[in-house]
C-alpha atoms as a PDB file:
ATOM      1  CA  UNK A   1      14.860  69.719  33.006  1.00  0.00           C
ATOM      2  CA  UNK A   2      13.135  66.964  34.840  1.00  0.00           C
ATOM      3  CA  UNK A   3       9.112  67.033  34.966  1.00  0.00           C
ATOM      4  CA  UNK A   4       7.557  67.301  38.835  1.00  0.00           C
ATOM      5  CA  UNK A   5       4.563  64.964  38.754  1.00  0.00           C
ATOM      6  CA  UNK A   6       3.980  64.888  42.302  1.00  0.00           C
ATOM      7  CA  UNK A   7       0.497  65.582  43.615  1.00  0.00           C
ATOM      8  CA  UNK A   8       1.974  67.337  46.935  1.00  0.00           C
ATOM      9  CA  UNK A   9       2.461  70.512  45.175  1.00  0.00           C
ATOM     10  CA  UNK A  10      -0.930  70.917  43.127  1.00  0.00           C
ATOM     11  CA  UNK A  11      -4.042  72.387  44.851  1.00  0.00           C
ATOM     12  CA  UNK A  12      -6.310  69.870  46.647  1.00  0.00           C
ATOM     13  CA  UNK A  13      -9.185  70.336  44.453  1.00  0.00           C
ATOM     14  CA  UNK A  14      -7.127  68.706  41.309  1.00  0.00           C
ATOM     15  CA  UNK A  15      -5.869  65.931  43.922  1.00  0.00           C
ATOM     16  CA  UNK A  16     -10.003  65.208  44.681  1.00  0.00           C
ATOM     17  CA  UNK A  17     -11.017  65.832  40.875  1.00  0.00           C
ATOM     18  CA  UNK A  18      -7.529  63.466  40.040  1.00  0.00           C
ATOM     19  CA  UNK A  19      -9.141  61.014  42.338  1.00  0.00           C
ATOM     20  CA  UNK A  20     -12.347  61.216  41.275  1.00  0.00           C
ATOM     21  CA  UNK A  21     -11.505  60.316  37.812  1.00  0.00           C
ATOM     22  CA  UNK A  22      -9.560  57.516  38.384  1.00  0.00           C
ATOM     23  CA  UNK A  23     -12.049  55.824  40.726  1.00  0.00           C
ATOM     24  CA  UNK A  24     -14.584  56.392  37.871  1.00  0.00           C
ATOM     25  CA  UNK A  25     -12.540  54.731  35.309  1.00  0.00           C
ATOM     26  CA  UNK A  26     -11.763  51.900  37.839  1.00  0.00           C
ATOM     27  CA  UNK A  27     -15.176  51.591  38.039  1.00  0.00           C
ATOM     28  CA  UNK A  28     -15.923  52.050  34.639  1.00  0.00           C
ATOM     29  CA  UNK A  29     -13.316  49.043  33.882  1.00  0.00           C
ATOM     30  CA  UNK A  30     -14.791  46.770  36.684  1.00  0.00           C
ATOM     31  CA  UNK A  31     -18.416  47.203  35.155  1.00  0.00           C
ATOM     32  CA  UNK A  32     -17.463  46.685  31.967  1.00  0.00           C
ATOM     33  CA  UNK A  33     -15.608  43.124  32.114  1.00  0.00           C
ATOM     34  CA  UNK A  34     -16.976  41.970  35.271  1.00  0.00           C
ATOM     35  CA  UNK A  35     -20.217  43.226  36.462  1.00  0.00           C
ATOM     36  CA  UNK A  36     -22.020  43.629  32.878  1.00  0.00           C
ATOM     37  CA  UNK A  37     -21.508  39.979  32.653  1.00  0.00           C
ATOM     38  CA  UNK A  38     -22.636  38.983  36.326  1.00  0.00           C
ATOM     39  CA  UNK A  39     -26.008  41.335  35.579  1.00  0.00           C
ATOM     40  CA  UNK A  40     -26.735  39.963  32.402  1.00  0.00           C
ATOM     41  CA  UNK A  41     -26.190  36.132  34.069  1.00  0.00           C
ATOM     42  CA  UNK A  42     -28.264  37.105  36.701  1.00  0.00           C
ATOM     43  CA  UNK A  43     -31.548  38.551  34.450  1.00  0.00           C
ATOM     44  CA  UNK A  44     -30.618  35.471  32.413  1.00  0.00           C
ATOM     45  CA  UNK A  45     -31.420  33.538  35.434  1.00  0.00           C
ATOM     46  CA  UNK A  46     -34.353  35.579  36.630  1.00  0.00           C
ATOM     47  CA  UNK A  47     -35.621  34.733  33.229  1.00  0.00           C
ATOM     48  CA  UNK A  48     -35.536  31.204  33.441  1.00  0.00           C
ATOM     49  CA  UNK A  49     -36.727  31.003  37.121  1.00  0.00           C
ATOM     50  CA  UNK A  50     -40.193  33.188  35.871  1.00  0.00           C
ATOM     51  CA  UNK A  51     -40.320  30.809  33.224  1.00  0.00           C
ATOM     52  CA  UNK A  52     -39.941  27.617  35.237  1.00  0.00           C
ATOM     53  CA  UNK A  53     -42.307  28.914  37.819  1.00  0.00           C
ATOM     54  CA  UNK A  54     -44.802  29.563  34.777  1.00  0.00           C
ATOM     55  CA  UNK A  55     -44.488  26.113  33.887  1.00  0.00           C
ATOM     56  CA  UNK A  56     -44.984  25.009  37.263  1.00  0.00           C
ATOM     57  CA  UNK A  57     -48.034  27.135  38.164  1.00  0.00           C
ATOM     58  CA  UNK A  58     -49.595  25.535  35.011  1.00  0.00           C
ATOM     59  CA  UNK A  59     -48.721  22.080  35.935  1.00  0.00           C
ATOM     60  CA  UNK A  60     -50.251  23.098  39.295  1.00  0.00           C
ATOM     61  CA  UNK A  61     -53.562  23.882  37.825  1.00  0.00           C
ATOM     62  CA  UNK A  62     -53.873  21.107  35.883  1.00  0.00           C
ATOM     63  CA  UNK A  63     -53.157  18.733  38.862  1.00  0.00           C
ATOM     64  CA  UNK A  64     -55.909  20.741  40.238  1.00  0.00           C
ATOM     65  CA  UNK A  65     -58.399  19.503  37.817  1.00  0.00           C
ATOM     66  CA  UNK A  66     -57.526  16.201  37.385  1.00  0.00           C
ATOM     67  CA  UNK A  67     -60.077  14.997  38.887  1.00  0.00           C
ATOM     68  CA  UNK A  68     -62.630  16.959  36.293  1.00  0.00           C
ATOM     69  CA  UNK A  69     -60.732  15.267  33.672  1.00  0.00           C
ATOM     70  CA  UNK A  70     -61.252  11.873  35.424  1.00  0.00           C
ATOM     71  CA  UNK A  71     -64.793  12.456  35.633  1.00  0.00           C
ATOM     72  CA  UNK A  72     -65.454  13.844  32.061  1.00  0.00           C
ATOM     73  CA  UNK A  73     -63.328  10.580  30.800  1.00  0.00           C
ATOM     74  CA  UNK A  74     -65.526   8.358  32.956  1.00  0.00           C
ATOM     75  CA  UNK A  75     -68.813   9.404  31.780  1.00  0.00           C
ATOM     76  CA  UNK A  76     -67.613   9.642  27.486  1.00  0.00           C
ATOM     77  CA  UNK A  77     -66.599   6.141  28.436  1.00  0.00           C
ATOM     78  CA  UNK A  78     -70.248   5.416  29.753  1.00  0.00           C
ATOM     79  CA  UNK A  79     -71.816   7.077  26.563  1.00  0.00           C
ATOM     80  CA  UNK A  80     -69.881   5.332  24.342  1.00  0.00           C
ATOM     81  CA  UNK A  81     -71.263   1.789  26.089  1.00  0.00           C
ATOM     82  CA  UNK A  82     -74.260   3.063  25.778  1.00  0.00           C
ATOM     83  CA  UNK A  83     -73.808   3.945  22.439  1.00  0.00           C
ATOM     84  CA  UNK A  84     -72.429   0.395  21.814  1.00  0.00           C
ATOM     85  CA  UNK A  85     -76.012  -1.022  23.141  1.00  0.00           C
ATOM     86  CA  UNK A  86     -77.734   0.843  20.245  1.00  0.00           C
ATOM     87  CA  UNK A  87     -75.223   0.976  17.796  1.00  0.00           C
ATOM     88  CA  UNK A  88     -73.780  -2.008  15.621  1.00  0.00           C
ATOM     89  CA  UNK A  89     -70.089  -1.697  14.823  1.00  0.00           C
ATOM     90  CA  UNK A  90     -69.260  -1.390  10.990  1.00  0.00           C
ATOM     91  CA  UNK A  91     -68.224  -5.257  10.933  1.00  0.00           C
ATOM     92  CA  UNK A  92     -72.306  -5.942  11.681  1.00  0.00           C
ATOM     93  CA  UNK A  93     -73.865  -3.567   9.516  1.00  0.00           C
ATOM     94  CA  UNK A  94     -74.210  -6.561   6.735  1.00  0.00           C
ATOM     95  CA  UNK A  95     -75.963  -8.427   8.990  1.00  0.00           C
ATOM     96  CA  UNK A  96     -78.531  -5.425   9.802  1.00  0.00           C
ATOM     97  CA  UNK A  97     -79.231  -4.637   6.727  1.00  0.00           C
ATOM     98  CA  UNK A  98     -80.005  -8.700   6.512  1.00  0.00           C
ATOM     99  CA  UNK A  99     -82.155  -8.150   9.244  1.00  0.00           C
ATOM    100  CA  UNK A 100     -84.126  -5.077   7.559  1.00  0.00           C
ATOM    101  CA  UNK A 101     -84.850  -6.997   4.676  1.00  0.00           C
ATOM    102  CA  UNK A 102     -85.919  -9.759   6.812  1.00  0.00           C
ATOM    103  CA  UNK A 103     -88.409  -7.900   8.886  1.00  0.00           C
ATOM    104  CA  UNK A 104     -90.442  -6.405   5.046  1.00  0.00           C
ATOM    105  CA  UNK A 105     -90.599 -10.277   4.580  1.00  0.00           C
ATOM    106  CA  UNK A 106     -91.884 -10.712   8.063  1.00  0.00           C
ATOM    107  CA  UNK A 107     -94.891  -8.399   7.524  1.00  0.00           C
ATOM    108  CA  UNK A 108     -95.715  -9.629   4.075  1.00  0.00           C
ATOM    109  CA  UNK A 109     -94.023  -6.732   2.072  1.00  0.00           C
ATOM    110  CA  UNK A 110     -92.325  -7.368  -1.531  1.00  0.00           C
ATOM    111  CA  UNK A 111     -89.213  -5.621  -1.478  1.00  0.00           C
ATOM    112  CA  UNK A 112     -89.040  -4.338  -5.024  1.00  0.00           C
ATOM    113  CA  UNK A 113     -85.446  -2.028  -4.168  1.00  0.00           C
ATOM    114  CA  UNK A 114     -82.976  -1.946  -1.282  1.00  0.00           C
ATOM    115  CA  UNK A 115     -80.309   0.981  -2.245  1.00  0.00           C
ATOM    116  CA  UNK A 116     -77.933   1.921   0.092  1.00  0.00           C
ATOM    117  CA  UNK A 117     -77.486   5.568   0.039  1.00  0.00           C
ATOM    118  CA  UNK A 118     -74.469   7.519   0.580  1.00  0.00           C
ATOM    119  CA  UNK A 119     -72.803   7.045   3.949  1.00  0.00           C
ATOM    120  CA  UNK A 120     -72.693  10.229   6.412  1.00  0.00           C
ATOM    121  CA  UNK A 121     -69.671  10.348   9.095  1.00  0.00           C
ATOM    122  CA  UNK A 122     -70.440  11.908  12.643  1.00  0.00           C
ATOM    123  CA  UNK A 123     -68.486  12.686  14.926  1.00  0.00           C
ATOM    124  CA  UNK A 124     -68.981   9.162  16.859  1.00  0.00           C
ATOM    125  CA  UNK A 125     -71.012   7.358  14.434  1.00  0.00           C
ATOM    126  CA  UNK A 126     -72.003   6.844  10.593  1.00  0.00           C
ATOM    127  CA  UNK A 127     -74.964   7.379   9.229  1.00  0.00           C
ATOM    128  CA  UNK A 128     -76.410   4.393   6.809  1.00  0.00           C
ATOM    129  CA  UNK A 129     -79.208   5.425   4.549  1.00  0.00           C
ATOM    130  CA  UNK A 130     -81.202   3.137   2.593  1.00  0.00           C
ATOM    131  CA  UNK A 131     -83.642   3.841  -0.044  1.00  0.00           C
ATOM    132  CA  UNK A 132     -86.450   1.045  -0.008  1.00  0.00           C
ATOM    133  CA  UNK A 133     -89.083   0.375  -2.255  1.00  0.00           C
ATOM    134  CA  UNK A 134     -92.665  -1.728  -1.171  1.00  0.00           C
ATOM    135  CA  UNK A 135     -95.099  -3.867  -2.588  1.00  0.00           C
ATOM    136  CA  UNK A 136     -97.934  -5.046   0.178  1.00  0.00           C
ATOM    137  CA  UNK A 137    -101.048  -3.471   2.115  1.00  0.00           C
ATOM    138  CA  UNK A 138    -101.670  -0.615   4.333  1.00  0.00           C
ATOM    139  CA  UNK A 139    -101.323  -3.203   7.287  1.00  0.00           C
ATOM    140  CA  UNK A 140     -98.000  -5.031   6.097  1.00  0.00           C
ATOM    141  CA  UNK A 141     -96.374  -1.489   5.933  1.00  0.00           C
ATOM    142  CA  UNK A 142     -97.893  -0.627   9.673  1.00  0.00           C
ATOM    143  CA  UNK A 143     -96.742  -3.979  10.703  1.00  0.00           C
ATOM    144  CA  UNK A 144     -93.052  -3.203   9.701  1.00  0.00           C
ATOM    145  CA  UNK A 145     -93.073  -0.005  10.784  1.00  0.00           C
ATOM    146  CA  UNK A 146     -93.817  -1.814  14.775  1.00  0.00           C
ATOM    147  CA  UNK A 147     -91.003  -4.027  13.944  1.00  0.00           C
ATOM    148  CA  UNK A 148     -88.774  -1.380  12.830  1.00  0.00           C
ATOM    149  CA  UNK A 149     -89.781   0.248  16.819  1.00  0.00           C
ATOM    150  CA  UNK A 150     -89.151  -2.512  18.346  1.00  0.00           C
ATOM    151  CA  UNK A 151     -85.674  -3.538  16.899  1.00  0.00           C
ATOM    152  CA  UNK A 152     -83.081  -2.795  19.642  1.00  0.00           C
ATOM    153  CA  UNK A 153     -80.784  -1.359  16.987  1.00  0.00           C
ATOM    154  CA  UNK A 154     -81.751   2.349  16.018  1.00  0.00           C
ATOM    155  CA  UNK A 155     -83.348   2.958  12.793  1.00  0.00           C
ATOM    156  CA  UNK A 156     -85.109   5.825  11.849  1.00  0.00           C
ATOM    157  CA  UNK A 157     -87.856   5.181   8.978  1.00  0.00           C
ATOM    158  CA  UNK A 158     -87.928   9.160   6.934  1.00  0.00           C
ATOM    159  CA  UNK A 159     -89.736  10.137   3.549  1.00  0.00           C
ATOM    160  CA  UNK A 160     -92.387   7.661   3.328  1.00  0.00           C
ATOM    161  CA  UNK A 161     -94.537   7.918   0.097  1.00  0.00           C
ATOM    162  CA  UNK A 162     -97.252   5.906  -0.400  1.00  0.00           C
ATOM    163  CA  UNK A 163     -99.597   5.253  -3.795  1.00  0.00           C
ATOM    164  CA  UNK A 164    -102.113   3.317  -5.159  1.00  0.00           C
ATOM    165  CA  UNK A 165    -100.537   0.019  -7.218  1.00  0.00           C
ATOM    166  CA  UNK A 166    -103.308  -0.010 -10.073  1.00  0.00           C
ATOM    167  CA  UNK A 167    -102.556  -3.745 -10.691  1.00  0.00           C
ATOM    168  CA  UNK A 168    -102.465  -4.886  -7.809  1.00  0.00           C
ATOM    169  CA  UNK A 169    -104.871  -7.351  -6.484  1.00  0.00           C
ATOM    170  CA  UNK A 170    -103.603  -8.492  -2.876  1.00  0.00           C
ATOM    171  CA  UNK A 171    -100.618  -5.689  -3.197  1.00  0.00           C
ATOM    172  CA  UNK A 172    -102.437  -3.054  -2.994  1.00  0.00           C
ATOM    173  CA  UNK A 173     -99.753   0.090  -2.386  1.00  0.00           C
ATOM    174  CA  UNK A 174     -96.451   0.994  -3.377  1.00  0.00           C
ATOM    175  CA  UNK A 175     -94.533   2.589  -0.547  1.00  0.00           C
ATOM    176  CA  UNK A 176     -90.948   4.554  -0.688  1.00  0.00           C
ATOM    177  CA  UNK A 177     -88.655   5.326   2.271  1.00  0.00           C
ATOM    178  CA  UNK A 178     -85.599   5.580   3.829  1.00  0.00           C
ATOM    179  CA  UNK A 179     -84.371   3.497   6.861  1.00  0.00           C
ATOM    180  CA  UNK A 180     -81.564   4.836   8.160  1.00  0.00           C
ATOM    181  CA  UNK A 181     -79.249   2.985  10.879  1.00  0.00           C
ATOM    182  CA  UNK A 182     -76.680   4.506  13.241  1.00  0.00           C
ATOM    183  CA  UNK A 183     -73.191   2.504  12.727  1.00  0.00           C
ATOM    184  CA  UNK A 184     -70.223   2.643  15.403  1.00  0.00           C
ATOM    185  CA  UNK A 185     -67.454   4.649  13.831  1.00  0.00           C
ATOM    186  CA  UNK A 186     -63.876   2.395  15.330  1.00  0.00           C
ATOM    187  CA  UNK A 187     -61.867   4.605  17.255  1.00  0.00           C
ATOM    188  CA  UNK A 188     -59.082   5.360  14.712  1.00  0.00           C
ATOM    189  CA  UNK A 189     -61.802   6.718  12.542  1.00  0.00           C
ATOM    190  CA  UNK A 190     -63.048   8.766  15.449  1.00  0.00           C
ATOM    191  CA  UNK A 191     -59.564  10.054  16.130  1.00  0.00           C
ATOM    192  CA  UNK A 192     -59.618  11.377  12.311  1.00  0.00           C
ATOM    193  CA  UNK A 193     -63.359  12.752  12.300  1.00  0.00           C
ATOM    194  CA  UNK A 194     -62.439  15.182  15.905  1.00  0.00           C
ATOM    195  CA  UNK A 195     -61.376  18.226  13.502  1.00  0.00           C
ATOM    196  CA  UNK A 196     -64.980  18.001  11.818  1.00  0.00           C
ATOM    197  CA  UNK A 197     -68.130  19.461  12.487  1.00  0.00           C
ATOM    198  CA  UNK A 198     -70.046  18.726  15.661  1.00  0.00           C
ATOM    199  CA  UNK A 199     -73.284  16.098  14.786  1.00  0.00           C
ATOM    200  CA  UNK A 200     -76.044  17.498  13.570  1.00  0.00           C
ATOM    201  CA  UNK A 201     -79.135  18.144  16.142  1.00  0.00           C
ATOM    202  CA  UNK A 202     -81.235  14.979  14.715  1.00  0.00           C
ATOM    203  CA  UNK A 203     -78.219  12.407  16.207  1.00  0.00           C
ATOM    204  CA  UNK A 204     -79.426   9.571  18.139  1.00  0.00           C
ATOM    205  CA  UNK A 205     -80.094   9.939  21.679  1.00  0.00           C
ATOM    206  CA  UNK A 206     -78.040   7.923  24.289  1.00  0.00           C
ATOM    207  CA  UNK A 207     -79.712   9.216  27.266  1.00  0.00           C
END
């Protein structure tokens, strides 16, 4: 006996149900090996537009203040001339220290030791320290001291000690200090000193 599979003869509610199901299923296909595919593109591409307009938005901002950046350049560039006006480069720290020693014989002082100390890196300069050692009067001291002022270079003149030489006839004193000068650092060694420490608060003045 032949099976009837024709819809005709069943009640309408298992012809709407019938359809129902297939449409869901067609559906169910068409979301599953188109759609899914065509969504998931599409947030792909959401994704990268956010992302691009991200990008965009920063590169915006930073257009924005290139001017600030200009400026801030400009005037690092201006402290680092003036820097260079008070500050010999490494290369001419021999002839400073030549010119140290020169002004104790200038104002009649016997240079009895002239140790450099250990050097201190900055951020943009070195400190040179060196430990110096006197023979002379109370006035040939005060008289290098007013050289030492004077010098266009920076020096600072710390520690001083002072004593009475017992054998001394026109030496009268003995007098200790340090003389410290303020040495360019080159820029590749300013490149590797950025991660360090700030300089300390007793750094030379450019203003």
């Amino acid at each position: 006996m032949a099976l009837n599979l024709s819809l005709s003869k069943t009640p309408w509610y298992v012809q709407l149900a019938t359809f129902l199901t297939l449409g869901a299923a067609a559906v169910g296909i068409f979301w599953n090996w188109h759609a899914r595919a065509r969504q998931e593109d599409i947030e792909a591409r959401r994704a990268q537009v956010a992302t691009m307009r991200a990008e965009i938005d920063r590169g915006l901002a930073t257009a924005r203040r290139l001017p600030e950046f200009r400026e801030d350049v400009a005037t690092l560039e201006a402290q680092l001339e003036r820097l260079r006006a008070v500050l010999p480069e490494e290369k001419d720290v021999a002839d400073l220290l030549r010119r140290i020693q020169g002004m104790a014989t200038q104002s009649n002082l016997d240079i009895r030791d002239f140790s450099p100390r250990p050097i201190a890196n900055k951020q943009l300069y070195a400190e040179w320290p060196i430990g110096l050692q006197f023979e002379g009067t109370y006035h040939d001291l005060g008289n290098f001291l007013e050289r030492v002022s004077k010098f266009p270079r920076i020096i600072n003149v710390t520690g001083i000690k002072i004593r009475a030489k017992e054998d001394g006839e026109d030496r009268t004193i003995v007098a200790e200090c340090v003389a410290t000068t303020f040495v360019l650092l080159e820029q590749s060694a300013v490149a590797a000193a950025r991660p360090a420490q700030p300089a300390a608060a007793g750094a030379p003045r450019t203003e």
